[in-house]
Protein backbone atom coordinates (compact mmCIF):
# COMPACT_ATOMS: atom_id res chain seq x y z
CA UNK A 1 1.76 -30.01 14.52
CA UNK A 2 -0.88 -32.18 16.48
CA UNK A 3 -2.78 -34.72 14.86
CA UNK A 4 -6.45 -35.44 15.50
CA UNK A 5 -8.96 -37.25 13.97
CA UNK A 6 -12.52 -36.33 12.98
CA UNK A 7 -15.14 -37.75 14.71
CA UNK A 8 -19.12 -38.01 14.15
CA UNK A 9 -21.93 -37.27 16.78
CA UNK A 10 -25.59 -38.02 16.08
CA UNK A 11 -24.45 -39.80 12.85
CA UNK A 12 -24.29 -36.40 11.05
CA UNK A 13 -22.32 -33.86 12.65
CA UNK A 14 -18.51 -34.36 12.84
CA UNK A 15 -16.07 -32.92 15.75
CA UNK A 16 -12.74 -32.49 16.85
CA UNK A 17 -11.19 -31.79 20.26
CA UNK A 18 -9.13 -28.72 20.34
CA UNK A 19 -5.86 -28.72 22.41
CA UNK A 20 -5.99 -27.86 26.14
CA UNK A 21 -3.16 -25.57 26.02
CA UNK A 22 -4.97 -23.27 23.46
CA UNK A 23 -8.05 -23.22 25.71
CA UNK A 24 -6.53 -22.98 28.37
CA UNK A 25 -4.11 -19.54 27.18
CA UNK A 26 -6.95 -17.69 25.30
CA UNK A 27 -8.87 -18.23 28.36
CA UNK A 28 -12.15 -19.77 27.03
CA UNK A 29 -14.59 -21.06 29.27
CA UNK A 30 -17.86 -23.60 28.71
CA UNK A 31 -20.06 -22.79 26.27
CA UNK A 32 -17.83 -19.31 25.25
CA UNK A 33 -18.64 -18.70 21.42
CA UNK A 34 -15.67 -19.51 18.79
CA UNK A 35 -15.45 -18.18 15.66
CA UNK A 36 -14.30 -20.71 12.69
CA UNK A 37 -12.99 -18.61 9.35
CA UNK A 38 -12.58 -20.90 6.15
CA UNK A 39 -9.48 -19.05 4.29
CA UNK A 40 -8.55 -19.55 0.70
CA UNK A 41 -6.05 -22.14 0.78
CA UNK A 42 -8.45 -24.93 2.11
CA UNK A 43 -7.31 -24.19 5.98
CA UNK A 44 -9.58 -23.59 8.99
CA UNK A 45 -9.12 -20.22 11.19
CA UNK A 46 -10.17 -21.35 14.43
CA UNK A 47 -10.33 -17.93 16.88
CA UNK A 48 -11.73 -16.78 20.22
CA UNK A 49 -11.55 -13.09 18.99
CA UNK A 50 -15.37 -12.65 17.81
CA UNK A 51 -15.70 -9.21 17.31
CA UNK A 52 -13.17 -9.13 14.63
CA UNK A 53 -11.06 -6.57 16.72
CA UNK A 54 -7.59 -4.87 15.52
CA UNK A 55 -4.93 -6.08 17.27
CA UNK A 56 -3.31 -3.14 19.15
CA UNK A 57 0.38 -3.14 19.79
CA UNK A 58 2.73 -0.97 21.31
CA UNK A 59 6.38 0.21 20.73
CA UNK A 60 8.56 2.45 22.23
CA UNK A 61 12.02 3.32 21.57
CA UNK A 62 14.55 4.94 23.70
CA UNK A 63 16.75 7.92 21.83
CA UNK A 64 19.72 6.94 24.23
CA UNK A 65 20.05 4.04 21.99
CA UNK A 66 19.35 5.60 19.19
CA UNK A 67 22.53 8.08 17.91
CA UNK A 68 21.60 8.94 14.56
CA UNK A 69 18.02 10.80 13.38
CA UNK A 70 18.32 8.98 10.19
CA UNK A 71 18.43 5.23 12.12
CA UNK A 72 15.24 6.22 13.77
CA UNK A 73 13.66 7.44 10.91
CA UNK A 74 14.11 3.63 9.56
CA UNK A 75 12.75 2.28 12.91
CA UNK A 76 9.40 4.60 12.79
CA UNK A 77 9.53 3.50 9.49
CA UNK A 78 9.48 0.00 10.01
CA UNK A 79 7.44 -0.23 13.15
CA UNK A 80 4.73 1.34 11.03
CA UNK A 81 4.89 -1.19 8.22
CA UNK A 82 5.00 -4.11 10.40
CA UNK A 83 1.68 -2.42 11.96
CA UNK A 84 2.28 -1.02 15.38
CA UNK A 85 -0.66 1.29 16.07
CA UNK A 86 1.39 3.25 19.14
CA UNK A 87 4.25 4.12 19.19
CA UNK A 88 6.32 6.46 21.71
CA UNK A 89 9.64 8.17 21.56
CA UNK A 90 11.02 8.60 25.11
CA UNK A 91 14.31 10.46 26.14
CA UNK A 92 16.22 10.09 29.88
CA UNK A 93 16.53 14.37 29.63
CA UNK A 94 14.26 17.03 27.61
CA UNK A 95 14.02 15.20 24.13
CA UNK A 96 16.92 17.33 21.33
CA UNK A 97 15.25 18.97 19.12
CA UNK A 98 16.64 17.27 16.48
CA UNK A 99 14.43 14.24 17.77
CA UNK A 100 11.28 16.06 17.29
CA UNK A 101 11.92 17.25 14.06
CA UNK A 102 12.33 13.32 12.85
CA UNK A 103 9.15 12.38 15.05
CA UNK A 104 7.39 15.46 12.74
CA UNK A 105 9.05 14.27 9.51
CA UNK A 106 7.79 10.64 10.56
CA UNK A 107 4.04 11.83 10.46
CA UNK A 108 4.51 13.97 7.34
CA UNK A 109 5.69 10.59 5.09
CA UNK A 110 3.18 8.31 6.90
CA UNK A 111 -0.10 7.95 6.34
CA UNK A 112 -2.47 7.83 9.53
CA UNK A 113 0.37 8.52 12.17
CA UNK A 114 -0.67 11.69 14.64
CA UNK A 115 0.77 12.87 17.73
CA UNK A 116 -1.38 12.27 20.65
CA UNK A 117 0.75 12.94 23.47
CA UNK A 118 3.75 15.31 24.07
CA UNK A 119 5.37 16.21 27.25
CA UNK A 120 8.86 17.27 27.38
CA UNK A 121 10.75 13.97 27.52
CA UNK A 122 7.98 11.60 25.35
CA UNK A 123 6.03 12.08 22.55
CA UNK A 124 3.32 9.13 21.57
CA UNK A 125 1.98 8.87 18.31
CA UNK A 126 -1.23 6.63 17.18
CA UNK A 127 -2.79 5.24 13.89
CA UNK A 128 -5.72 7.01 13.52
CA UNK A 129 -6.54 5.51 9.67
CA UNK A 130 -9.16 2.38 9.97
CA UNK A 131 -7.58 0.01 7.08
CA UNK A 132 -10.75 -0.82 6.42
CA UNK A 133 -11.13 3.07 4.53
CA UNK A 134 -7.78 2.62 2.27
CA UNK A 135 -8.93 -0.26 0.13
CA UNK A 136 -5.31 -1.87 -1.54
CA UNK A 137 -6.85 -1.83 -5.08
CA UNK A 138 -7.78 1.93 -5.03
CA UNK A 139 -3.94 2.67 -3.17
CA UNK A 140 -2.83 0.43 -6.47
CA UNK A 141 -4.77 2.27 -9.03
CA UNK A 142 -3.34 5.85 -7.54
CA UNK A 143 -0.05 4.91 -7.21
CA UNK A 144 -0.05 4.02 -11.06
CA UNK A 145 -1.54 7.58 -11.72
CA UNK A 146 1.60 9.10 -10.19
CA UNK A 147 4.17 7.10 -11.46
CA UNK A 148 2.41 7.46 -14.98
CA UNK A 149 2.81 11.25 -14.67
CA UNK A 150 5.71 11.29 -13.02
CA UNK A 151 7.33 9.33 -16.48
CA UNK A 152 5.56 11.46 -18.62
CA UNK A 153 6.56 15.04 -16.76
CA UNK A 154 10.31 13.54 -17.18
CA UNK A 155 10.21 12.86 -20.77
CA UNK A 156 9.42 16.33 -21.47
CA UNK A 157 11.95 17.47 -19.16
CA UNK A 158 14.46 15.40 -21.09
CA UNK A 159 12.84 16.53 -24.23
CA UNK A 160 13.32 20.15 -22.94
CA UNK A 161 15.57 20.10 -20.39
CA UNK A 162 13.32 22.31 -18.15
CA UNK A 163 15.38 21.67 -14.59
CA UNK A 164 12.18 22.81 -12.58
CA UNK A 165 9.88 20.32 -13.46
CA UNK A 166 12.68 17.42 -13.24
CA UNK A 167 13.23 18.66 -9.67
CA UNK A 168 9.36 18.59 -9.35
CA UNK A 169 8.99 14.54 -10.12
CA UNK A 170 11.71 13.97 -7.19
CA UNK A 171 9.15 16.07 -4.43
CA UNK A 172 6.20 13.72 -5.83
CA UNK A 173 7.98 10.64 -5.29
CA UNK A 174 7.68 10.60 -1.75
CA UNK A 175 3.65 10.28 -2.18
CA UNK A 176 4.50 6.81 -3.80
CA UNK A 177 6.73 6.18 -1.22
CA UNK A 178 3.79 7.23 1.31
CA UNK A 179 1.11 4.70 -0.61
CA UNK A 180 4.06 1.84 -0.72
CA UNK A 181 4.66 1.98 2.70
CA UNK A 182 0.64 1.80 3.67
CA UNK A 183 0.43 -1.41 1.45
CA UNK A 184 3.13 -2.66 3.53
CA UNK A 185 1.73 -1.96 6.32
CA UNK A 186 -2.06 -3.23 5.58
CA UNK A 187 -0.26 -6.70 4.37
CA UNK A 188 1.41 -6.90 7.75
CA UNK A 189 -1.50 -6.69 9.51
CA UNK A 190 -3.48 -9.04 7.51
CA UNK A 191 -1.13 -11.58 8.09
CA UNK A 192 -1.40 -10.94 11.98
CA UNK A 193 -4.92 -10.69 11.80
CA UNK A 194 -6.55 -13.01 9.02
CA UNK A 195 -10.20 -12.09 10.28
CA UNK A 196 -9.23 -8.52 8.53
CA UNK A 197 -9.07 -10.01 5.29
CA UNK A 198 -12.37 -10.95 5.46
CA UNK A 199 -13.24 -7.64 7.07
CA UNK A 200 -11.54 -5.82 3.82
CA UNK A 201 -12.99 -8.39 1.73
CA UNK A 202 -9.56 -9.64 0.69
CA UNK A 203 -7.64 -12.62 0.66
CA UNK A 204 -4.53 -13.12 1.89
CA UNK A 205 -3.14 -14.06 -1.25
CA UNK A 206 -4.35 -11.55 -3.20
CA UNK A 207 -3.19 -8.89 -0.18
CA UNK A 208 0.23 -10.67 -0.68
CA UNK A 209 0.15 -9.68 -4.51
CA UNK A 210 -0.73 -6.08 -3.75
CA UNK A 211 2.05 -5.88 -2.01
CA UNK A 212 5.07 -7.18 -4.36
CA UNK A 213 3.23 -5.03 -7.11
CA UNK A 214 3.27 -1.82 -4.63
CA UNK A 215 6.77 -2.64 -4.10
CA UNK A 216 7.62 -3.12 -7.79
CA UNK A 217 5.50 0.29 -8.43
CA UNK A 218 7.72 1.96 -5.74
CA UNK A 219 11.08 0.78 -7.36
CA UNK A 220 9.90 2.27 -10.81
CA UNK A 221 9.25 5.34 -8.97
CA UNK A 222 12.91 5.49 -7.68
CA UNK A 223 14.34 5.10 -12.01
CA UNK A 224 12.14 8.12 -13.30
CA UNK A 225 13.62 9.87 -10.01
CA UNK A 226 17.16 9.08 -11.17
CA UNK A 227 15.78 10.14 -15.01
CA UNK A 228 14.84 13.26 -13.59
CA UNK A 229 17.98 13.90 -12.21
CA UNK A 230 20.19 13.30 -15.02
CA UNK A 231 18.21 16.36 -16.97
CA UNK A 232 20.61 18.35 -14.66
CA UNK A 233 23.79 17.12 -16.76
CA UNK A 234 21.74 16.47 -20.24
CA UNK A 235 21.93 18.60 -22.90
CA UNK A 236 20.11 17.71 -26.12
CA UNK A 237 20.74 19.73 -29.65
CA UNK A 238 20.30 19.67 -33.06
CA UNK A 239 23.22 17.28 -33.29
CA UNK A 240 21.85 14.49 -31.05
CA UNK A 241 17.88 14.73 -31.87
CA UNK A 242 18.23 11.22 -32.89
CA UNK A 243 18.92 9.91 -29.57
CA UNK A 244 16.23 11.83 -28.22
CA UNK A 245 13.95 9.73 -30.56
CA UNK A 246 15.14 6.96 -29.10
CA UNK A 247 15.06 7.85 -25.97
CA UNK A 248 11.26 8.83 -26.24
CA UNK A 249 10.92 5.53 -28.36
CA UNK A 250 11.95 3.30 -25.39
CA UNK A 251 10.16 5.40 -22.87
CA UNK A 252 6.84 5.33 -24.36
CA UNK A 253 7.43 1.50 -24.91
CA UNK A 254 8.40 1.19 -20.64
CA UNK A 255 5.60 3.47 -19.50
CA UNK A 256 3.08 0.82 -21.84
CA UNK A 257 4.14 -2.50 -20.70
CA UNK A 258 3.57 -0.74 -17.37
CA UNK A 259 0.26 0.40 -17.82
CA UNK A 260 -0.65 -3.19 -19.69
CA UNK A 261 0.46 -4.94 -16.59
CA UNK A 262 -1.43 -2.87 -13.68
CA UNK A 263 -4.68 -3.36 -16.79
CA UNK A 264 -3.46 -7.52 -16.97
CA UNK A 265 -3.58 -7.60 -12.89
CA UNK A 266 -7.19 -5.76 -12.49
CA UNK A 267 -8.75 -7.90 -15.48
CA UNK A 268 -6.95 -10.93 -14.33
CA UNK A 269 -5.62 -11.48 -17.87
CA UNK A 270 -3.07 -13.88 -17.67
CA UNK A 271 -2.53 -14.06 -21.52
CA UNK A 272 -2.03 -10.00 -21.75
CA UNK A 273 0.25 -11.01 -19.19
CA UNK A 274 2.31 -13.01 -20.78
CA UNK A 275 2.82 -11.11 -24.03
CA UNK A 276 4.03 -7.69 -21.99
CA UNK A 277 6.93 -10.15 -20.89
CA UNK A 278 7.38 -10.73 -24.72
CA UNK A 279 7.63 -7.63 -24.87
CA UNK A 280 10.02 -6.25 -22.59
CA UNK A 281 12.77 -7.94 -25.24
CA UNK A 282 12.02 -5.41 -27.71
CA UNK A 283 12.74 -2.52 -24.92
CA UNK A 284 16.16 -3.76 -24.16
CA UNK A 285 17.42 -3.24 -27.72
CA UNK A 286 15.81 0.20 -28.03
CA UNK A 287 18.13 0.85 -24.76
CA UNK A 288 20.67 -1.15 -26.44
CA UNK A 289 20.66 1.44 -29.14
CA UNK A 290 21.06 4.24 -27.25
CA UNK A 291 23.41 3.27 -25.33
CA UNK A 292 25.79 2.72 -28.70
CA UNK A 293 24.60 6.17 -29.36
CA UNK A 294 25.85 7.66 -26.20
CA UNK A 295 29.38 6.14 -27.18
CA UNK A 296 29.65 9.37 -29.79
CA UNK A 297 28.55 12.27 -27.00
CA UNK A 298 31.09 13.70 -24.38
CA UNK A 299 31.59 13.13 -20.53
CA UNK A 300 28.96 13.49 -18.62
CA UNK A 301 26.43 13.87 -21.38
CA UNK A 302 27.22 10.46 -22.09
CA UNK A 303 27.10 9.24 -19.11
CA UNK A 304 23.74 10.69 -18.81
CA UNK A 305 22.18 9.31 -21.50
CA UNK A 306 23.74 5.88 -20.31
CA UNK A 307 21.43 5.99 -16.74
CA UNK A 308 18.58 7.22 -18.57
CA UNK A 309 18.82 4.38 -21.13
CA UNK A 310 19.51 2.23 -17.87
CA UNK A 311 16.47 3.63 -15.79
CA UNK A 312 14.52 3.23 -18.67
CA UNK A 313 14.99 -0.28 -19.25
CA UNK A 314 14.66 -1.12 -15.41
CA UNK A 315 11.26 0.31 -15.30
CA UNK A 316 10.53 -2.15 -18.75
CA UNK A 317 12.14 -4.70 -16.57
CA UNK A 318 10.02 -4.19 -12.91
CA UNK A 319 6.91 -4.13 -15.40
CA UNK A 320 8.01 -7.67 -16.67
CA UNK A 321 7.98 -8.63 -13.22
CA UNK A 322 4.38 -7.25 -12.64
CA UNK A 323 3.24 -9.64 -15.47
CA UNK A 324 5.09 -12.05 -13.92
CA UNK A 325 3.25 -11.38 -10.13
CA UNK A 326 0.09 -11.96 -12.14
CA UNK A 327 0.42 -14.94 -13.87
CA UNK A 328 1.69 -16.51 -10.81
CA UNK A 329 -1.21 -15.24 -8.86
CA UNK A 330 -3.82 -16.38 -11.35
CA UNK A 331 -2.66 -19.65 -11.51
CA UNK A 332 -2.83 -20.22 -7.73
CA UNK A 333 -6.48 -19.02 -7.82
CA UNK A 334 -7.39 -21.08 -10.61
């Protein structure tokens, strides 16, 4: 870090000399315009970039390299979180098949990425979404819409075990996955570009807090998944109703202190905050409960009921740390 010290001109404007190397490498010339950003913290953003452009980068990746489809899935994947806006596949012969189908499957869990350009040993695909459009509060609020029916559609396939709509809530966990990944991605470029923040009339702290809470909301996604897929092994009768009460007991409690913490983050109510964590304490002896109750039911049944107590006190558990994301966010801002 250099150090420089204020100075005053005309005995009331103050200025500072800005390093020669910085000049020099962002190529700014006399009497060029620069933009000065006041963030959040207290810091200065001090940029030659006045038209508040997106940064444009490029990746490509090379399929020799690259063995298995499912390892460059996870690239894709991760070159679109960390905000590459295009990004080309290349291959030394005609590109397998089995290369185009991931490419295809790429687009169809991303949000914004199209082809633009195929030939038979390339194919280039670009961001067409402006961030600008996908606001990370609104992205919040729907992914909280899905997981909240996506709970409720498994109780009643527990409740009933109706095998359909339990195989249903795994298909629409991939939309969460979709939104997650976009909140990634929109956080990543934030922090490369902080003049979008102001552009999206964001912070970055607050952009850093949609995140972990997309994240969180992605995770709880993932435990009603694996509650869905223990309907396939559950069978509930006259003989067990009781765990079924608790079951519904501890799942209505979850899906709440879920619900109160997305409310306690939009209202910025640090004390609602604060008693969901309260009551997440209560939740874990409801799944306590059941577990004991699972004890007295056979093999896999048993078992069964043990990951859906499990799941269910997970999602209690990721919605503790929602409250938790919020209280710590608050008090930075305050």
């Amino acid at each position: 870090m250099e150090i420089r010290r204020v100075q005053m001109t005309g005995g009331s404007s103050y200025i500072i000399t800005l390093p020669k190397e910085w000049i020099k490498a962002s190529n700014i010339k006399k009497n060029d315009p620069i933009g000065l950003l006041a963030q959040s913290d207290g810091t200065l953003l001090v940029t030659s970039k006045m038209k508040q452009e997106q940064l444009y980068k490029i990746k490509e990746f090379d399929t020799s390299k690259i063995p298995k489809q499912n390892f460059l899935l996870r690239q894709l994947i991760g070159a679109y979180i960390v905000g590459y806006t295009s990004i080309t596949v290349k291959s030394i012969s005609r590109m397998p098949t089995a290369v185009r189908n991931t490419i295809r499957a790429f687009t169809q869990t991303t949000i914004g990425q199209e082809i633009v350009e195929e030939t038979d040993n390339s194919i280039t695909l670009k961001d067409l979404l402006n961030p600008i459009e996908m606001p990370l509060d609104r992205t919040i609020k729907r992914m909280q819409i899905i997981v909240k029916g996506m709970n409720e559609d498994a109780l009643k396939a527990v409740r009933t075990g109706d095998i359909k709509l339990a195989d249903e809530i795994i298909s629409r966990d991939t939309e969460v996955d979709r939104l997650h990944w976009l909140v990634a991605r929109q956080y990543h470029m934030i922090l490369q570009n902080v003049s979008l923040a102001e552009k999206m009339n964001i912070t970055v702290d607050l952009s850093s807090a949609y995140f972990l809470i997309s994240r969180i909301i992605e995770r709880i996604g993932d435990h009603i998944v694996r509650i869905a897929n223990n309907v396939h092994y559950l069978k509930i009768n006259r003989q067990n109703q009781k765990i079924l009460s608790k079951i519904e007991l501890a799942d209505n409690l979850a899906l709440d202190i879920f619900n109160k913490s997305i409310g306690a983050f939009f209202r910025k109510d640090i004390r609602a905050s604060n008693e969901n964590i309260d009551t997440v304490e209560k939740l874990e002896k409801l799944c306590g409960e059941i577990n004991t109750l699972a004890l007295q039911q056979k093999g896999l049944i048993a078992i069964s009921i043990g990951y859906i107590a499990d799941s269910i006190r997970r999602i209690g558990e990721y919605a503790e740390d929602i409250s938790e994301t919020v209280i710590n966010y608050l008090i930075d801002e305050k």
